[in-house]
Protein backbone atom coordinates (compact mmCIF):
# COMPACT_ATOMS: atom_id res chain seq x y z
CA UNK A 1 0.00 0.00 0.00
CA UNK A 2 1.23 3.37 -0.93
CA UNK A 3 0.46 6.97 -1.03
CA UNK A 4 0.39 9.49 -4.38
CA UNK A 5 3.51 11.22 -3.71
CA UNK A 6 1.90 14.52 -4.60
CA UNK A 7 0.14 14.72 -1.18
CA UNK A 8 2.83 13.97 0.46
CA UNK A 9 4.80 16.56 -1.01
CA UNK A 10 2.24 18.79 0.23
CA UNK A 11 0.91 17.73 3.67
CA UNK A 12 4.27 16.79 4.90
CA UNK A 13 5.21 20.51 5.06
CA UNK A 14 2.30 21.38 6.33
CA UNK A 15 2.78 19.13 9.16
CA UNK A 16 5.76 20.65 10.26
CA UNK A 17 4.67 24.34 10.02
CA UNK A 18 1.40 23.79 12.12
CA UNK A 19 3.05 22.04 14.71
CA UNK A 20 6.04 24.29 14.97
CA UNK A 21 2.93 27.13 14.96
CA UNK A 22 1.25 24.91 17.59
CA UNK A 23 4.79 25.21 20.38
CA UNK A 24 4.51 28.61 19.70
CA UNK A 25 0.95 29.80 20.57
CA UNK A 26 0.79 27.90 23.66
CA UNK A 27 1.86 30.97 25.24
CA UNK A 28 -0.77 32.83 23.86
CA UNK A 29 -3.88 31.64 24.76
CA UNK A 30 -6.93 33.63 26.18
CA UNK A 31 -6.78 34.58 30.17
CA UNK A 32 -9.92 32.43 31.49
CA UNK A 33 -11.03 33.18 34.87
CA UNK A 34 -12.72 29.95 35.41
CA UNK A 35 -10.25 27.32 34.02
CA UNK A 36 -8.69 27.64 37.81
CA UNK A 37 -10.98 24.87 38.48
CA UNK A 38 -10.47 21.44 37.76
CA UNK A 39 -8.53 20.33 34.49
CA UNK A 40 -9.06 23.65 32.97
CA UNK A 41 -11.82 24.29 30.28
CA UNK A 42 -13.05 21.30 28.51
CA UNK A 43 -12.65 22.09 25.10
CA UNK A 44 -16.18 20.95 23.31
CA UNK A 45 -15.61 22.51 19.65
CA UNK A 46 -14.23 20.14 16.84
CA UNK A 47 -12.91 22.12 14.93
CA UNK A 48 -13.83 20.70 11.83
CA UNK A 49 -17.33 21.22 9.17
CA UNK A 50 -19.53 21.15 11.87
CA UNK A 51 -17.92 24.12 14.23
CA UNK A 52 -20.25 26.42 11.96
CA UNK A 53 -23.68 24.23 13.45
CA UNK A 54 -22.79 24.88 17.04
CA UNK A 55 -20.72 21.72 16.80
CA UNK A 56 -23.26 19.95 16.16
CA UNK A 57 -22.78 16.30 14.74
CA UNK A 58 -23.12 13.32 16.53
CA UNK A 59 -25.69 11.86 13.82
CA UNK A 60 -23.89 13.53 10.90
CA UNK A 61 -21.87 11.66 8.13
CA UNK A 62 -20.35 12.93 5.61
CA UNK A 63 -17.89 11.15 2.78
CA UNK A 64 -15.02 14.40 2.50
CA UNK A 65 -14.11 15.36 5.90
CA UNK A 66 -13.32 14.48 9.26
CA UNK A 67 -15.94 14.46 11.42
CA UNK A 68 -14.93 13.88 15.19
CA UNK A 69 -17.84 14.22 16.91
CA UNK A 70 -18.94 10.09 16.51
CA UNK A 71 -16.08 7.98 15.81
CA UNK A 72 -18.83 5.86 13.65
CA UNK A 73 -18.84 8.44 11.22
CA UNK A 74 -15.60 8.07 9.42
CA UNK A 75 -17.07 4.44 8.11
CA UNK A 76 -18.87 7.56 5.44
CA UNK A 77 -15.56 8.38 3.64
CA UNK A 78 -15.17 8.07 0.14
CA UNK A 79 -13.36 5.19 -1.25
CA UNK A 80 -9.96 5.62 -2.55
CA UNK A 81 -9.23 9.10 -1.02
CA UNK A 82 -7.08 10.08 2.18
CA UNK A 83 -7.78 13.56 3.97
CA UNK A 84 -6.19 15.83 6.25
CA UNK A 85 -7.33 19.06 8.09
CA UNK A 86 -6.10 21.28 9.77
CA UNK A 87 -8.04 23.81 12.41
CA UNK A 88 -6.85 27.54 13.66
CA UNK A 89 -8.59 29.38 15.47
CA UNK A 90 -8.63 33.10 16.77
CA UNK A 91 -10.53 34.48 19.92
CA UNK A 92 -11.73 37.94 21.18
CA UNK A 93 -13.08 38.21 24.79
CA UNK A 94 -14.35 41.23 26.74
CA UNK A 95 -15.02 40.61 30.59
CA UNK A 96 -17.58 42.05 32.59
CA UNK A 97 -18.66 42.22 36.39
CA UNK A 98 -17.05 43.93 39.69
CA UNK A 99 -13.58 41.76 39.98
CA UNK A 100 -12.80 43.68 36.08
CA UNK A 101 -11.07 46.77 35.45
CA UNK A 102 -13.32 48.33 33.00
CA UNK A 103 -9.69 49.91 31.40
CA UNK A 104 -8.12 46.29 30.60
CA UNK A 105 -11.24 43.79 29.79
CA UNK A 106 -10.37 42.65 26.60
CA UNK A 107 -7.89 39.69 25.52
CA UNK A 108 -7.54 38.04 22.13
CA UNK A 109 -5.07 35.16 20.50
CA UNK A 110 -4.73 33.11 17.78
CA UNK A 111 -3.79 29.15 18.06
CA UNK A 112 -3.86 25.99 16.30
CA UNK A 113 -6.22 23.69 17.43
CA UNK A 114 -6.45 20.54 15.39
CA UNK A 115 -3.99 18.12 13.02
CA UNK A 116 -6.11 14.87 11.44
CA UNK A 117 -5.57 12.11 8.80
CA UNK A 118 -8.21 10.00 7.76
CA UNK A 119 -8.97 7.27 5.33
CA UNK A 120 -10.76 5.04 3.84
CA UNK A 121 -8.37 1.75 4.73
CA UNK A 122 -11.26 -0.65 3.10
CA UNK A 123 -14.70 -1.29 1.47
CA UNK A 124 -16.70 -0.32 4.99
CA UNK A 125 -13.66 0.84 6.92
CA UNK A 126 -13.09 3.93 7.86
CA UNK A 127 -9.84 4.94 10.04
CA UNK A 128 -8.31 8.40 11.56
CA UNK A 129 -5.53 9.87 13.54
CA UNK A 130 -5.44 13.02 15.17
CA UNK A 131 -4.07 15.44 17.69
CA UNK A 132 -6.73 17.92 19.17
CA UNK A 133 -7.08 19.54 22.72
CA UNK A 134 -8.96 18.22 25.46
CA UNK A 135 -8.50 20.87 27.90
CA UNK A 136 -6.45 24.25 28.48
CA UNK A 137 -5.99 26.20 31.49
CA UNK A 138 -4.77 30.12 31.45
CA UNK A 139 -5.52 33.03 34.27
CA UNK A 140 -4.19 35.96 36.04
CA UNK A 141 -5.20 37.78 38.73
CA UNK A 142 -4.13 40.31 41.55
CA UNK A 143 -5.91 40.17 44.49
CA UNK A 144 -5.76 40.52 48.79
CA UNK A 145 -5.45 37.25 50.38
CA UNK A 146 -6.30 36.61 53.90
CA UNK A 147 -3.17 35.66 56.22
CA UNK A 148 -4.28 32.22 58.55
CA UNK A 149 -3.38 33.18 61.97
CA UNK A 150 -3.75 36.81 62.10
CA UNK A 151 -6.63 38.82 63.02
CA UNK A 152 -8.17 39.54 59.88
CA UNK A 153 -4.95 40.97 58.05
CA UNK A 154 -4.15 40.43 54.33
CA UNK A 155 -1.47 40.58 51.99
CA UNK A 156 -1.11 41.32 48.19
CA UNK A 157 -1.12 38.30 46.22
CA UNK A 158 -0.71 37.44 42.57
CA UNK A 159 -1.60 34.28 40.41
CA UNK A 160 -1.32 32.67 37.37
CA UNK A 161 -1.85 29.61 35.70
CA UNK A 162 -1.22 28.07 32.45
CA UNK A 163 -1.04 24.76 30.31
CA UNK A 164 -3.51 21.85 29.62
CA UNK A 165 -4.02 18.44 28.09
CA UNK A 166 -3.82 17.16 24.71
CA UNK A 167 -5.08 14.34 22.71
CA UNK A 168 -3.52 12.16 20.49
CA UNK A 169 -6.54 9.45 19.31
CA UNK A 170 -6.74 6.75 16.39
CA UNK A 171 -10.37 5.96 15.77
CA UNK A 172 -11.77 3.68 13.92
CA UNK A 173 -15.62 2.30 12.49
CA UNK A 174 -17.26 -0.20 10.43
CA UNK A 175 -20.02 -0.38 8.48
CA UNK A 176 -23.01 -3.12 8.16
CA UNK A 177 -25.49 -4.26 6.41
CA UNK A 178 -25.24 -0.31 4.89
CA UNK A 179 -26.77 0.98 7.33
CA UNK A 180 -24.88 0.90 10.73
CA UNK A 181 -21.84 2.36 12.01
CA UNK A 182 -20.20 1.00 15.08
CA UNK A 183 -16.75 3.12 15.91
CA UNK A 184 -14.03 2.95 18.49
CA UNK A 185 -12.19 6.05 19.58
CA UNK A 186 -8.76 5.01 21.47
CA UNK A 187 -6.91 8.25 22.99
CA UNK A 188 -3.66 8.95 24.85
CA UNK A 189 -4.14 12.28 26.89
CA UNK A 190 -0.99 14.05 27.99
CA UNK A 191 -0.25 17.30 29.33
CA UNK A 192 0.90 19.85 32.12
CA UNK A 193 -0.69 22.42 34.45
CA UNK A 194 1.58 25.00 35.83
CA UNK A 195 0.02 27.60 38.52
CA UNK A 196 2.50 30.30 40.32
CA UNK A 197 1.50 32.82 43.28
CA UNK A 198 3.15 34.95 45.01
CA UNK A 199 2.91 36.62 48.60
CA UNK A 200 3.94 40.04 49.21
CA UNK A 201 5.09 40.87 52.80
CA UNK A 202 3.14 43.17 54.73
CA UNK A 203 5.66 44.51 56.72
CA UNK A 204 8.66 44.10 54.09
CA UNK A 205 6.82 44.96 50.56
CA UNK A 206 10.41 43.90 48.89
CA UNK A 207 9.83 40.57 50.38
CA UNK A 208 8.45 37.82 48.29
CA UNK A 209 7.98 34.26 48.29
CA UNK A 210 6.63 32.24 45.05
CA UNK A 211 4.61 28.95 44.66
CA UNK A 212 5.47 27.21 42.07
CA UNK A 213 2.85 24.14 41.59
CA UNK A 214 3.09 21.83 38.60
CA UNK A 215 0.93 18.33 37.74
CA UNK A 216 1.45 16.54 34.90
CA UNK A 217 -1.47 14.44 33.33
CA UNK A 218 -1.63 11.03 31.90
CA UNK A 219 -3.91 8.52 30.73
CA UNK A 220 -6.08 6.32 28.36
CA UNK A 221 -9.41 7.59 27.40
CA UNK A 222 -12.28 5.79 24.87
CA UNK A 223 -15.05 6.96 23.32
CA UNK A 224 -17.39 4.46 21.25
CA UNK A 225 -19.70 5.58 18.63
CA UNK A 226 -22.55 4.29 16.73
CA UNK A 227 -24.71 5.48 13.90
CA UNK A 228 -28.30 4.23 12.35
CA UNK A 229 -28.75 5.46 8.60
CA UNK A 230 -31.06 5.17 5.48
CA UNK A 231 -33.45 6.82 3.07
CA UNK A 232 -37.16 7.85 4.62
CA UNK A 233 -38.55 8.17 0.71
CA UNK A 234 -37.03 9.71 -2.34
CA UNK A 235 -36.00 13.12 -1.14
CA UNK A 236 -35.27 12.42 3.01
CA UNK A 237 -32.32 11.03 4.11
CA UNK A 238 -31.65 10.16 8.05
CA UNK A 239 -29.23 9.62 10.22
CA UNK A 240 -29.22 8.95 14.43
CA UNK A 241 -26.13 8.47 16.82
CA UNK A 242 -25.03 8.40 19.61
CA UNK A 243 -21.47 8.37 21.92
CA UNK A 244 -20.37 6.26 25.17
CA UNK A 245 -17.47 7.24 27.28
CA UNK A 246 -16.62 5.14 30.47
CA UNK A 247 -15.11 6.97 33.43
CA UNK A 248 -11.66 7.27 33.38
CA UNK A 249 -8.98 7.91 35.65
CA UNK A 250 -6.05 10.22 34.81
CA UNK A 251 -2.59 10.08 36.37
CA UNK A 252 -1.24 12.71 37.60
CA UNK A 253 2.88 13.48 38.87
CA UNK A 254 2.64 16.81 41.46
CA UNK A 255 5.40 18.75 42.25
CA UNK A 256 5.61 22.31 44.45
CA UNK A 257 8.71 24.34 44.62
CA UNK A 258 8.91 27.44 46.77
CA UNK A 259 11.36 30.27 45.54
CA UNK A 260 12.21 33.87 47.21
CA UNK A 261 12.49 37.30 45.50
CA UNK A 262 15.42 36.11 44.48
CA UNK A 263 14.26 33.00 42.66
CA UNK A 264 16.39 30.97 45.54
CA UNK A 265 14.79 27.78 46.17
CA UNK A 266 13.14 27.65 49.50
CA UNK A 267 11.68 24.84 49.57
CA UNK A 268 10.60 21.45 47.41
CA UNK A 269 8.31 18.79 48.20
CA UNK A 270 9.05 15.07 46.89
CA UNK A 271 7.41 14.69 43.70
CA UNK A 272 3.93 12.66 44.84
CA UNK A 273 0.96 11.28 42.52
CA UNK A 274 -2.42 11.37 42.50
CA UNK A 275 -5.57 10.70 40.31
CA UNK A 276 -8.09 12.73 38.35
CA UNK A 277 -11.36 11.26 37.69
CA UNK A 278 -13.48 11.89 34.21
CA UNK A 279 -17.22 10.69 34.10
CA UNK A 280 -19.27 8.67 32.28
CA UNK A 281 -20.67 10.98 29.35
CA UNK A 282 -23.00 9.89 26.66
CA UNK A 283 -24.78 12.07 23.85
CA UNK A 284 -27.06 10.99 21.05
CA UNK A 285 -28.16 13.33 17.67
CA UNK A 286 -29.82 12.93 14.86
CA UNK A 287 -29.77 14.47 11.30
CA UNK A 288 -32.37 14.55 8.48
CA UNK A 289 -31.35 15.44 5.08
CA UNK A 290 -33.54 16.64 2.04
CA UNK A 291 -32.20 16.10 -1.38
CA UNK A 292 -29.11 16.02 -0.52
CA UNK A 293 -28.90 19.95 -0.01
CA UNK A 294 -30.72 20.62 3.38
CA UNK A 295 -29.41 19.20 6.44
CA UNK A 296 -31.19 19.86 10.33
CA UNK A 297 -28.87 18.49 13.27
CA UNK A 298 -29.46 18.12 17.04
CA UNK A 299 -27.39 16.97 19.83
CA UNK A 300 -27.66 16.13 23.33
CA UNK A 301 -24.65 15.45 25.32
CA UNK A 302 -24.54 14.84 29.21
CA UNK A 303 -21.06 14.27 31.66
CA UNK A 304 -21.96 12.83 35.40
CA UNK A 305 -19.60 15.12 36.95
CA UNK A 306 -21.97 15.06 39.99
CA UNK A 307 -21.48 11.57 40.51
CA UNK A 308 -17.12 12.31 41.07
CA UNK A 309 -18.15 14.42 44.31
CA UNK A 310 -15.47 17.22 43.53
CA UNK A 311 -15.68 20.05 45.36
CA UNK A 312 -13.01 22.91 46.84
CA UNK A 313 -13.68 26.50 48.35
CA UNK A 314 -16.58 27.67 46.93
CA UNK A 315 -17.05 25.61 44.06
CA UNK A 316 -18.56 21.93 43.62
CA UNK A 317 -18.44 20.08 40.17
CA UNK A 318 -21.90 19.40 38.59
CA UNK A 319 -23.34 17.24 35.81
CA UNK A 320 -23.04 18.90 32.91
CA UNK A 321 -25.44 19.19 29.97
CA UNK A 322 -25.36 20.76 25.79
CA UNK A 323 -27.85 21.22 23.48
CA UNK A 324 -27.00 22.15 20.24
CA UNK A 325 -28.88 22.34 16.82
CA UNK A 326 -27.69 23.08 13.22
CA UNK A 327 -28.39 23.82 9.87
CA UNK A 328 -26.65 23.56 6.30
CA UNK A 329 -27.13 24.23 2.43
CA UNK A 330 -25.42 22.32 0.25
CA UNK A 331 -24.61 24.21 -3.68
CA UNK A 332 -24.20 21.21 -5.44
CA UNK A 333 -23.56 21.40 -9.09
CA UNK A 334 -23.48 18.71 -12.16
CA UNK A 335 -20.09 17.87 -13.54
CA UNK A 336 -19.42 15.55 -16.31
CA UNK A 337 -23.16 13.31 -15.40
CA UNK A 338 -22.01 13.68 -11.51
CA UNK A 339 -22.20 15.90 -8.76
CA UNK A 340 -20.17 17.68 -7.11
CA UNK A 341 -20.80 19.77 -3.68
CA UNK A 342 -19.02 23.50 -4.47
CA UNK A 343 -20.04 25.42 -1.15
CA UNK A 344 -22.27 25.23 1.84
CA UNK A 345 -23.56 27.64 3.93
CA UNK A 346 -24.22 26.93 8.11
CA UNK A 347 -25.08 28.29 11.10
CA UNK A 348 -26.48 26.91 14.69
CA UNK A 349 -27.50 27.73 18.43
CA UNK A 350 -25.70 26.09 21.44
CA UNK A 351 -26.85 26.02 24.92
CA UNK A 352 -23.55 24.35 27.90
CA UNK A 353 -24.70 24.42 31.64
CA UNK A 354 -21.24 23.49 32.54
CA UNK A 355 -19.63 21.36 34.98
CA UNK A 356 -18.73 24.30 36.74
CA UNK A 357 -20.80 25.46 39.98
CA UNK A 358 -18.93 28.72 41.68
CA UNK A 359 -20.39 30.48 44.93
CA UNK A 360 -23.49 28.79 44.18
CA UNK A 361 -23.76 29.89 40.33
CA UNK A 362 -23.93 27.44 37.57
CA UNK A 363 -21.48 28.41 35.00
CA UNK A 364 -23.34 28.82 31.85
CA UNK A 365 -22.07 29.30 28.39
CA UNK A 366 -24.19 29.98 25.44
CA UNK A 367 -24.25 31.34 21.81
CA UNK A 368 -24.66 30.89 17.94
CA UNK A 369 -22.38 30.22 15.20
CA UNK A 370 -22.41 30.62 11.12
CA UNK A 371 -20.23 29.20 9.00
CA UNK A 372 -19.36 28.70 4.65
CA UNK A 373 -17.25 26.41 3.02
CA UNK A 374 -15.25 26.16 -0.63
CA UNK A 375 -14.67 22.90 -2.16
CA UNK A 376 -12.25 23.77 -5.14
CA UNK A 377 -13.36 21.24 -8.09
CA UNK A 378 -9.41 21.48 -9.55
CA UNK A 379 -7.51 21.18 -6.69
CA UNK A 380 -7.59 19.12 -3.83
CA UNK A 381 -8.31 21.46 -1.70
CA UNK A 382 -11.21 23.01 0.59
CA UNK A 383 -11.49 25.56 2.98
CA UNK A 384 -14.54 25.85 5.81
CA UNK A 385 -14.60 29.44 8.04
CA UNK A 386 -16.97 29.95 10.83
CA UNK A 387 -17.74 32.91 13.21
CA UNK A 388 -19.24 31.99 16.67
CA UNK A 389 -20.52 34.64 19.34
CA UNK A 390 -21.38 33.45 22.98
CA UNK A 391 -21.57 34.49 26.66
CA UNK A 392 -20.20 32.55 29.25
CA UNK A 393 -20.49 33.11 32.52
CA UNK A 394 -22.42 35.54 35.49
CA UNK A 395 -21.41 38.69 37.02
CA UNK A 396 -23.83 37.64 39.79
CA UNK A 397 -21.57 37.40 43.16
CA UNK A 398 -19.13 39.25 41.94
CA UNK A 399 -18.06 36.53 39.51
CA UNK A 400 -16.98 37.10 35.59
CA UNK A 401 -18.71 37.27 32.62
CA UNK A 402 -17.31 36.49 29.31
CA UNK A 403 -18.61 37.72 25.90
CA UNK A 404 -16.26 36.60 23.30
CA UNK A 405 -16.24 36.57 19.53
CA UNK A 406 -14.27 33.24 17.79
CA UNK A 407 -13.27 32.69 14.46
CA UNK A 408 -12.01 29.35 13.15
CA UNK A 409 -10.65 28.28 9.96
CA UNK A 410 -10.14 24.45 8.81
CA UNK A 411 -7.75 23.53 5.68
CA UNK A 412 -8.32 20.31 3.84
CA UNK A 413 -6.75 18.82 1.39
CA UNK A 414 -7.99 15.20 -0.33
CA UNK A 415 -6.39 12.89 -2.35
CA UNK A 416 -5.92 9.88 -3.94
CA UNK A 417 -5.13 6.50 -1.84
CA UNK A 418 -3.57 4.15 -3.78
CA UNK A 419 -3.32 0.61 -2.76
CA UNK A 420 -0.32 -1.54 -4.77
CA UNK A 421 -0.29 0.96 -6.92
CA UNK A 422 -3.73 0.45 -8.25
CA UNK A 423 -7.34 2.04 -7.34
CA UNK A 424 -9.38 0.05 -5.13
CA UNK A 425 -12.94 -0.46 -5.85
């Protein structure tokens, strides 16, 4: 089995750029206030043709790209093709509520976000490999902190915390009896958390002593898939899925190291481990499909968070819960007795009641999205934007609001796969 050398001409440079690209915007992600907690924010965008339907996707197959939301879906590529995609995306965000200075509220970056191959390895067998984020944590704050012992006395205190945890995952699915998908998503998550703080000295305000805390995550994670599909009548098409995730425990190595002002070790404890726990989740969709040109999505998708019993000063981890629904036009056009899909046009509304739960609020996060896409008929190549708006957040309790603007972009480029140097049928 080999590949056209053409594409790998071309996606082997690309490969290098993006992740080169990738080391370097690590450091500039978006401050978010609430990633303190936990792992960090749980990244739930793909990054792919969905992220202009609010993500939405867990019933949707489609036979030129990568669709990550149901590892059963990549059973729907086309035969004798290979495709890769890559995903950038850039983020505004302007907080709100008390905590904010109204004179520095805005942050903004640009990162990459997703690297995928997939294939079509056989007749009903479909097969990708991938790295994408699972989670990402980034703050920084100023503010008093009460000193145990004393009568009510404080000191200045600063923090900051960056990092998170990627995945690198190799799904697979099968098809039957042409109309069910069954698909296995096997994932290695890795990553760091780093968080600093440091205490001024009442008394001495040249005095400092820094915190240095860093945990570094491991583990196995798998997500199954399965999808339902047919024809209603002559002009519907249908499609139903759902996704199973067992809970899983992470690994994690802790270390603290405490420095002065003069970044003279103070103090370090022996490195110890411990575990981080990830729920059972589930979610099921469906999509419906009229002459091939309008599609209508829905997803549910629930995490038992609840069921883990996390909880620190004042904040518990909850259950967590997204709807989502979408909508796309196809432009399909007639080329040489076949078709051939030249654009499409999105958009969708998303509702997250996150696992978050801070001084009693639930940390909510909801918005809309609209999206196009090129599919160049003499090149290999395609090219999906989407803009998504949403609010996360409360400024009730003096917590933080965030209303942020995000723009993604995915490449794609498809070729021929070749297998002993001859098409497969």
């Amino acid at each position: 089995m080999r590949l056209n050398p053409n594409a790998m001409r071309i996606l082997l440079p690309i490969f290098i750029v993006f992740v080169l690209f990738a080391k370097t915007a690590e450091a500039q992600t978006n401050n978010s206030p609430y990633s303190i907690i936990g792992i960090g924010d749980i990244e739930d965008s793909y990054f792919n043709r969905t992220s202009g339907m609010a993500n939405t996707g867990i019933g949707y197959r489609n036979s030129h790209s990568l669709i990550n939301n149901n590892p059963a879906s990549f059973s729907a590529l086309d035969n004798q093709f290979f495709t890769g995609e890559i995903g950038v995306r850039g983020k505004l965000i302007t907080y709100y509520g008390s905590p904010i200075d109204p004179t520095n509220n805005v942050s903004s970056d640009i990162t990459f976000r997703r690297f995928v191959l997939g294939i079509k390895a056989a007749k009903h067998w479909g097969t990708s490999i991938g790295l994408v984020p699972f989670s990402s944590e980034n703050y920084e704050f100023t503010a008093p902190q009460l000193i145990l012992g004393t009568n009510g006395e404080t000191t200045n205190s600063y923090a900051e915390g960056f990092g998170g945890i990627n995945r690198v995952y190799w799904a697979n699915s099968y098809e039957f009896f042409n109309h069910l998908s069954i698909g296995v998503d096997a994932s290695y998550l890795f990553g760091s958390i780093n968080s600093k703080t440091i205490l001024q000295n009442p008394g001495l305000p040249s005095t400092y002593v820094s915190t240095n805390r860093n945990s570094a995550y491991t583990g196995l994670y798998f997500n199954y898939g399965l999808q339902y599909f047919g024809k209603i009548n002559k002009k519907w098409n249908f499609s139903v899925g759902g996704t199973f995730s067992n809970k899983t425990t992470l690994n994690s190595d802790n270390s603290i190291i405490i420095l002065n002002i003069d970044s003279i070790q103070i103090n370090q404890t022996p490195t110890n481990q411990s575990t981080f726990m990830l729920p059972v989740s589930y979610g099921v969709g469906f999509a419906l499909t009229k002459n091939k040109k309008y599609t209508f999505l829905a997803d549910y998708k629930y995490q038992d968070w609840s069921a883990l019993h996390y909880s620190g000063f004042n904040y518990s981890l909850q259950s967590s819960e997204r709807i989502s629904v979408g909508f796309e036009i196809s432009k399909i056009k007639n080329v040489y007795n076949a078709s051939f899909e030249s654009s499409f046009f999105q958009a969708g509304l998303y509702y997250n009641n996150s696992y978050l739960n801070v001084r009693g609020q639930s940390i909510r996060d909801f918005g809309g999205t609209i999206g196009m896409g090129i599919n160049s008929r003499r090149t290999p190549f395609a090219y999906n934007f989407s803009l998504q708006y949403g609010v996360k957040g409360t400024e009730i309790n003096s917590l933080i609001q965030e209303r942020y603007f995000a723009l993604t972009f995915v490449f794609s480029y498809r070729e021929v796969w070749y297998t002993k140097g001859r098409k497969y049928e």
